[in-house]
N, C-alpha and C. Protein backbone atom coordinates (compact mmCIF):
# COMPACT_ATOMS: atom_id res chain seq x y z
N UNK A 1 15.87 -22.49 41.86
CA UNK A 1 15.21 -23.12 42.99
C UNK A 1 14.71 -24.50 42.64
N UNK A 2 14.16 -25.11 43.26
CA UNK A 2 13.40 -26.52 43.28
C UNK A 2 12.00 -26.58 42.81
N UNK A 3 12.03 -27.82 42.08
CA UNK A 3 11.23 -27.41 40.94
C UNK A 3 10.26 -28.86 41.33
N UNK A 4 9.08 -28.79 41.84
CA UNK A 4 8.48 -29.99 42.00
C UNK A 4 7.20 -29.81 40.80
N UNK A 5 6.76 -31.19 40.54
CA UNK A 5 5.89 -31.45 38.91
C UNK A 5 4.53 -32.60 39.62
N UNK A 6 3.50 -31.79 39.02
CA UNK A 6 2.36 -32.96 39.46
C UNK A 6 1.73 -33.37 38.44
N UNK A 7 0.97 -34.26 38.33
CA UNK A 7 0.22 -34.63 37.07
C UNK A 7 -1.10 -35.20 37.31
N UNK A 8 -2.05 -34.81 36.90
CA UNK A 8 -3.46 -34.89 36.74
C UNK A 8 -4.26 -34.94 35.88
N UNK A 9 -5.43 -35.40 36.04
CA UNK A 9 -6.50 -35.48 34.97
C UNK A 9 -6.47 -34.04 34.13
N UNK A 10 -6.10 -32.91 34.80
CA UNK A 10 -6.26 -31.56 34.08
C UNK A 10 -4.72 -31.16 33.80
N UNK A 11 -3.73 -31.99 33.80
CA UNK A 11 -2.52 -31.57 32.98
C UNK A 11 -1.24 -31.55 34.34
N UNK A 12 -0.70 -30.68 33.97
CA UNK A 12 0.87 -30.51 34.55
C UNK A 12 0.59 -29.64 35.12
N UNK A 13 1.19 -29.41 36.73
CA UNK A 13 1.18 -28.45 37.35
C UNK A 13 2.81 -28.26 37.86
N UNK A 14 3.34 -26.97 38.16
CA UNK A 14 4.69 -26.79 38.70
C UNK A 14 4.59 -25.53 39.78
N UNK A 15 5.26 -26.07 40.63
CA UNK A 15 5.70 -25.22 41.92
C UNK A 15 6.89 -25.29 41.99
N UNK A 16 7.26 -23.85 41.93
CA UNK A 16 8.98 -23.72 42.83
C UNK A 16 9.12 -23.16 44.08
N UNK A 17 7.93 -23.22 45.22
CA UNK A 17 8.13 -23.00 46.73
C UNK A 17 7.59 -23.84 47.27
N UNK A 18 8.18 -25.31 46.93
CA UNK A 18 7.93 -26.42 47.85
C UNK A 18 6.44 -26.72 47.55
N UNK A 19 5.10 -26.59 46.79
CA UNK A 19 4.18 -26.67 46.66
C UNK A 19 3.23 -25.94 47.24
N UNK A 20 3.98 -24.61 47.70
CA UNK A 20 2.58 -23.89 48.24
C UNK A 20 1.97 -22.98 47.26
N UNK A 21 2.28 -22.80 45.99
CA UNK A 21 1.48 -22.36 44.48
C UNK A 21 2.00 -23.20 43.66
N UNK A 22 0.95 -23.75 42.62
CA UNK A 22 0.65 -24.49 41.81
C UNK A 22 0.70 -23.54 40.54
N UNK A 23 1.44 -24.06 39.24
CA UNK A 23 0.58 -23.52 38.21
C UNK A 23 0.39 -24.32 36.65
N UNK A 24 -0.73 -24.23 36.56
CA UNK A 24 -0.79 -24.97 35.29
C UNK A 24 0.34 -25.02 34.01
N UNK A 25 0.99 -25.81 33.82
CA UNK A 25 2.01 -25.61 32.63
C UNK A 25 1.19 -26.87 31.35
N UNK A 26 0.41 -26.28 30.76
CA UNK A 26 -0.39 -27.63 29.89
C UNK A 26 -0.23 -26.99 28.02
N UNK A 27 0.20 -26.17 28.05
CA UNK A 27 0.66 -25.60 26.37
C UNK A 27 1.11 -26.76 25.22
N UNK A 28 0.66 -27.08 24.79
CA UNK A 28 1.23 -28.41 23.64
C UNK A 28 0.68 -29.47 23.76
N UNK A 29 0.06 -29.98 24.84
CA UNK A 29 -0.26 -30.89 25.63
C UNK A 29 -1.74 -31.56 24.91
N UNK A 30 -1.76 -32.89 24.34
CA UNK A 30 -3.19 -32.83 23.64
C UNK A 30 -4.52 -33.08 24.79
N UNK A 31 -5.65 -32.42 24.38
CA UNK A 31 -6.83 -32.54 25.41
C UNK A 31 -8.04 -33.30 24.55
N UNK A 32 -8.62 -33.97 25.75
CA UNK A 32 -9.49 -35.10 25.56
C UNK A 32 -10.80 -34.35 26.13
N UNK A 33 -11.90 -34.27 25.03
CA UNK A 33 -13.03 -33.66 25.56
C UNK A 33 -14.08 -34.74 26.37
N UNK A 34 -14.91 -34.81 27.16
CA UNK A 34 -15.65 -35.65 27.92
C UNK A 34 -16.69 -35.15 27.94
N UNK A 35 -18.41 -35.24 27.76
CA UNK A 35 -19.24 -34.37 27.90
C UNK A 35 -19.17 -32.93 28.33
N UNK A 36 -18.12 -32.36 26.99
CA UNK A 36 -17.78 -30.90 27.39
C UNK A 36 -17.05 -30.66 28.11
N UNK A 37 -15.99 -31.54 29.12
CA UNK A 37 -15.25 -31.08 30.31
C UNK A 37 -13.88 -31.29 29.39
N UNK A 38 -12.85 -30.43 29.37
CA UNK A 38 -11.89 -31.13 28.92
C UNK A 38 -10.52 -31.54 30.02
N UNK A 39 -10.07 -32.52 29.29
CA UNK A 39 -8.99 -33.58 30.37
C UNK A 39 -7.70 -33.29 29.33
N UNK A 40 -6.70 -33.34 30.22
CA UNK A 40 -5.11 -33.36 29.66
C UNK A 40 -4.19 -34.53 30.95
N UNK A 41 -4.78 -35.74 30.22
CA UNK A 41 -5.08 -36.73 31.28
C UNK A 41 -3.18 -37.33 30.91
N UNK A 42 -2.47 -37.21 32.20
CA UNK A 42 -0.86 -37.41 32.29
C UNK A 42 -0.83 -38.81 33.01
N UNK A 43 -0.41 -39.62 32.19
CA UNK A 43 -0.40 -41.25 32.95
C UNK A 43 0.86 -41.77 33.22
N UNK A 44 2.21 -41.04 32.79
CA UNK A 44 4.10 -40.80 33.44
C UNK A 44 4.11 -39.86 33.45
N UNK A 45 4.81 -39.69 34.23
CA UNK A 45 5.81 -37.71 34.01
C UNK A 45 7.53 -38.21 34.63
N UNK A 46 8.31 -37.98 34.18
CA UNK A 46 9.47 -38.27 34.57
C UNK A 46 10.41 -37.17 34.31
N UNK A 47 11.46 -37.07 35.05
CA UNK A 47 12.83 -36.01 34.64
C UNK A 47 14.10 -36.91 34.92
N UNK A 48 15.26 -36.54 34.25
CA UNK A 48 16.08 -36.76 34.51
C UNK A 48 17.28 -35.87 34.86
N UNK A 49 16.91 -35.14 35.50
CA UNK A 49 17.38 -33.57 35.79
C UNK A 49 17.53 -32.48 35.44
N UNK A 50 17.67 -32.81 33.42
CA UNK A 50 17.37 -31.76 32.69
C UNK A 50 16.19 -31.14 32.05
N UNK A 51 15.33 -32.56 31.98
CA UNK A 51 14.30 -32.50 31.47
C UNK A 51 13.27 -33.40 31.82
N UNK A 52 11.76 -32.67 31.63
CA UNK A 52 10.95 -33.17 32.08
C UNK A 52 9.97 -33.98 31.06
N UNK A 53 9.73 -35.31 30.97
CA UNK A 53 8.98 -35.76 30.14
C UNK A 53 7.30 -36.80 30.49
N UNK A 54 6.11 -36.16 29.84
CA UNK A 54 5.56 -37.10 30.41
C UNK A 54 4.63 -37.86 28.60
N UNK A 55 4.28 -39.00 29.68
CA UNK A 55 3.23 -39.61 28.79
C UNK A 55 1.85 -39.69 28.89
N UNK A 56 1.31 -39.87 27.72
CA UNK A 56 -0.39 -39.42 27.51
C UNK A 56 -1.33 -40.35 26.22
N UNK A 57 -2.26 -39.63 26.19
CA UNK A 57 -3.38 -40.66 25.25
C UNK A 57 -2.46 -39.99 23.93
N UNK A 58 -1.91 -38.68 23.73
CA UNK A 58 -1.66 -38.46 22.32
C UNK A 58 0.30 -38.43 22.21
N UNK A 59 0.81 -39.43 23.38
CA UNK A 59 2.02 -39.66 22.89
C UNK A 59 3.01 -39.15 23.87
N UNK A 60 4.66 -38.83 23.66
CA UNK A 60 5.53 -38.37 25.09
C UNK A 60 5.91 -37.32 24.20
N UNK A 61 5.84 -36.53 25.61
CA UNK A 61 5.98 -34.82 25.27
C UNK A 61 7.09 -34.29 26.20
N UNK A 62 7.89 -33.75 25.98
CA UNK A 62 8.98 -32.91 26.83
C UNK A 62 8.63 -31.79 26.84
N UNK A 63 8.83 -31.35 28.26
CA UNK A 63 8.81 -29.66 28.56
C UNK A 63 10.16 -28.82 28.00
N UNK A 64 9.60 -27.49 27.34
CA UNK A 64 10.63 -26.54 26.78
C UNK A 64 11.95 -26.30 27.79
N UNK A 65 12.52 -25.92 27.55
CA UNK A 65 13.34 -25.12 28.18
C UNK A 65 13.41 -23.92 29.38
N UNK A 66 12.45 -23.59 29.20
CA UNK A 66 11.78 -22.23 29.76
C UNK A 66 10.35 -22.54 30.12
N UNK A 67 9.95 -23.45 30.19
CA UNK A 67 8.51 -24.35 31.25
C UNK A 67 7.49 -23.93 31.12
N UNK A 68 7.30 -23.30 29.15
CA UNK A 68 6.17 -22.61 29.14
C UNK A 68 5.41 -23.74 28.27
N UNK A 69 5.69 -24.61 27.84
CA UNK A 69 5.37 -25.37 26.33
C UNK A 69 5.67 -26.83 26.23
N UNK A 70 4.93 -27.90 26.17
CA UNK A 70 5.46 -29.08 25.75
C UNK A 70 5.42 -29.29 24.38
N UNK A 71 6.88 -30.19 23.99
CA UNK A 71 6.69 -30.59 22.39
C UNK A 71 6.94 -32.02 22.08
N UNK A 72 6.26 -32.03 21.44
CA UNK A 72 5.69 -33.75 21.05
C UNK A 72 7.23 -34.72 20.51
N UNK A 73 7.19 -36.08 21.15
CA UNK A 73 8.22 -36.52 20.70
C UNK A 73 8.23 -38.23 20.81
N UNK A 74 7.03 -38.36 19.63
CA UNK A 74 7.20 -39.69 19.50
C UNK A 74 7.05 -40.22 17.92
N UNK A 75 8.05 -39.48 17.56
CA UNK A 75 8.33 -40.55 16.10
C UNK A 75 9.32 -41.98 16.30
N UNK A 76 8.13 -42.74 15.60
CA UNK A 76 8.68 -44.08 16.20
C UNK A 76 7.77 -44.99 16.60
N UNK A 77 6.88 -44.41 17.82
CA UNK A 77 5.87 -45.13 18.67
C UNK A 77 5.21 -45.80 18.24
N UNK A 78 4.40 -47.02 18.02
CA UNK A 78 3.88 -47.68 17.24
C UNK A 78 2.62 -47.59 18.12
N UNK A 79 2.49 -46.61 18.92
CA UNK A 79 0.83 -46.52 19.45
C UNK A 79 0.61 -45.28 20.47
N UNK A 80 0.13 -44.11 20.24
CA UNK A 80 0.36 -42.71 20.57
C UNK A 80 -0.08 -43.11 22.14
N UNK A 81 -0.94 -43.91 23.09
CA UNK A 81 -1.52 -43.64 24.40
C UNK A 81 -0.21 -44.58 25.45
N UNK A 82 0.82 -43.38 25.85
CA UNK A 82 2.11 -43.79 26.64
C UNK A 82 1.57 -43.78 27.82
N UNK A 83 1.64 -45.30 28.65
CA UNK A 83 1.30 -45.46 30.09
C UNK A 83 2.72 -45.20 30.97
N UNK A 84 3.61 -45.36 30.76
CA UNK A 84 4.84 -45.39 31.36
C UNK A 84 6.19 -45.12 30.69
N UNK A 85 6.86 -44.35 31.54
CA UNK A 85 7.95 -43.73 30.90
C UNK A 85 9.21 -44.26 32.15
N UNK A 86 10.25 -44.41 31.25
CA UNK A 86 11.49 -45.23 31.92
C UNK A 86 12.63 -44.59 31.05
N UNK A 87 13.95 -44.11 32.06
CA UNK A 87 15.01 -43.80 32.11
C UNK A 87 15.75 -45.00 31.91
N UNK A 88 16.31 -45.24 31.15
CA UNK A 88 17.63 -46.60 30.57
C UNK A 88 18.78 -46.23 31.32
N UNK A 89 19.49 -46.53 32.83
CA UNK A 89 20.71 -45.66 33.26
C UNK A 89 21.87 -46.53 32.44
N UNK A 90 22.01 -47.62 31.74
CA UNK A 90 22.72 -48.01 31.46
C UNK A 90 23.07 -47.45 29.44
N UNK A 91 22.19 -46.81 29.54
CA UNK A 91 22.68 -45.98 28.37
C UNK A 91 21.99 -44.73 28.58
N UNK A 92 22.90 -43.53 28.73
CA UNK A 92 22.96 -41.81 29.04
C UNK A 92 21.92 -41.83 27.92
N UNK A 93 20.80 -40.98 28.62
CA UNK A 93 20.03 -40.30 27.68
C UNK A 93 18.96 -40.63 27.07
N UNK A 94 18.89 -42.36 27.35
CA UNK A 94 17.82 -43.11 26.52
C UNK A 94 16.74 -43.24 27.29
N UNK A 95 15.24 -42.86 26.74
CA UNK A 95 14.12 -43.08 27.59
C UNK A 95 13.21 -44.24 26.69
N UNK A 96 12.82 -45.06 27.62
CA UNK A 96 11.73 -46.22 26.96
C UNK A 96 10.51 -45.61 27.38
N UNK A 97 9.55 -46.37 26.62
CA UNK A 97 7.93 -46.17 26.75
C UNK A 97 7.19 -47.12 26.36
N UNK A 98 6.09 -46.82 27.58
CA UNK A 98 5.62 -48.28 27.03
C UNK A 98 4.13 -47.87 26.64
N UNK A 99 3.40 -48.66 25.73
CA UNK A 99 2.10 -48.08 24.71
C UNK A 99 1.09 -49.49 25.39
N UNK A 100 0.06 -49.26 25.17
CA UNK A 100 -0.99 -50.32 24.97
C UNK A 100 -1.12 -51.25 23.84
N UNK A 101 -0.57 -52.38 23.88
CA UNK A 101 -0.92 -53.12 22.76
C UNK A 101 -2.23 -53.52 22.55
């Protein structure tokens, strides 16, 4: 079915009936404590049909296979807090990111 993705101060949410249930998918995902409240604060989320990737204060994370788990995937990054995430269509497969200098 159809798979819609939200992103919020409290993480990743996924619905597959058009958005009428929500459910938290935030497993892997690093959290930012705030006077005790904690945040899994998502600032991209992107797919490219196979996969879902977003960016955050602790780097870009792809969702598993099975939409239980994100795993970390930024060796390389020269600065873990990813504001934006971009699909390269002119080369299959390649995603840019962009960091705070």
């Amino acid at each position: 079915g159809t798979k819609i993705f939200a992103s919020t101060r409290k993480g990743v949410f996924i619905s597959t009936d058009y958005g009428n249930l929500w459910t938290p998918i935030n497993a892997g995902l690093p959290v930012t404590w705030i006077n005790g409240e904690a945040f899994i604060d998502i600032f991209s989320i992107i797919s490219n049909g196979q996969n879902v990737f977003v960016g955050t204060w602790g780097g870009v994370y792809v969702l598993s296979d099975d939409n239980s788990n994100w795993i970390a995937r930024q060796n390389g990054l020269t600065d873990s807090a990813v504001f934006e995430l971009i699909f390269n269509n002119s080369n299959t497969g390649s995603l840019t990111s962009s960091v705070e200098a």
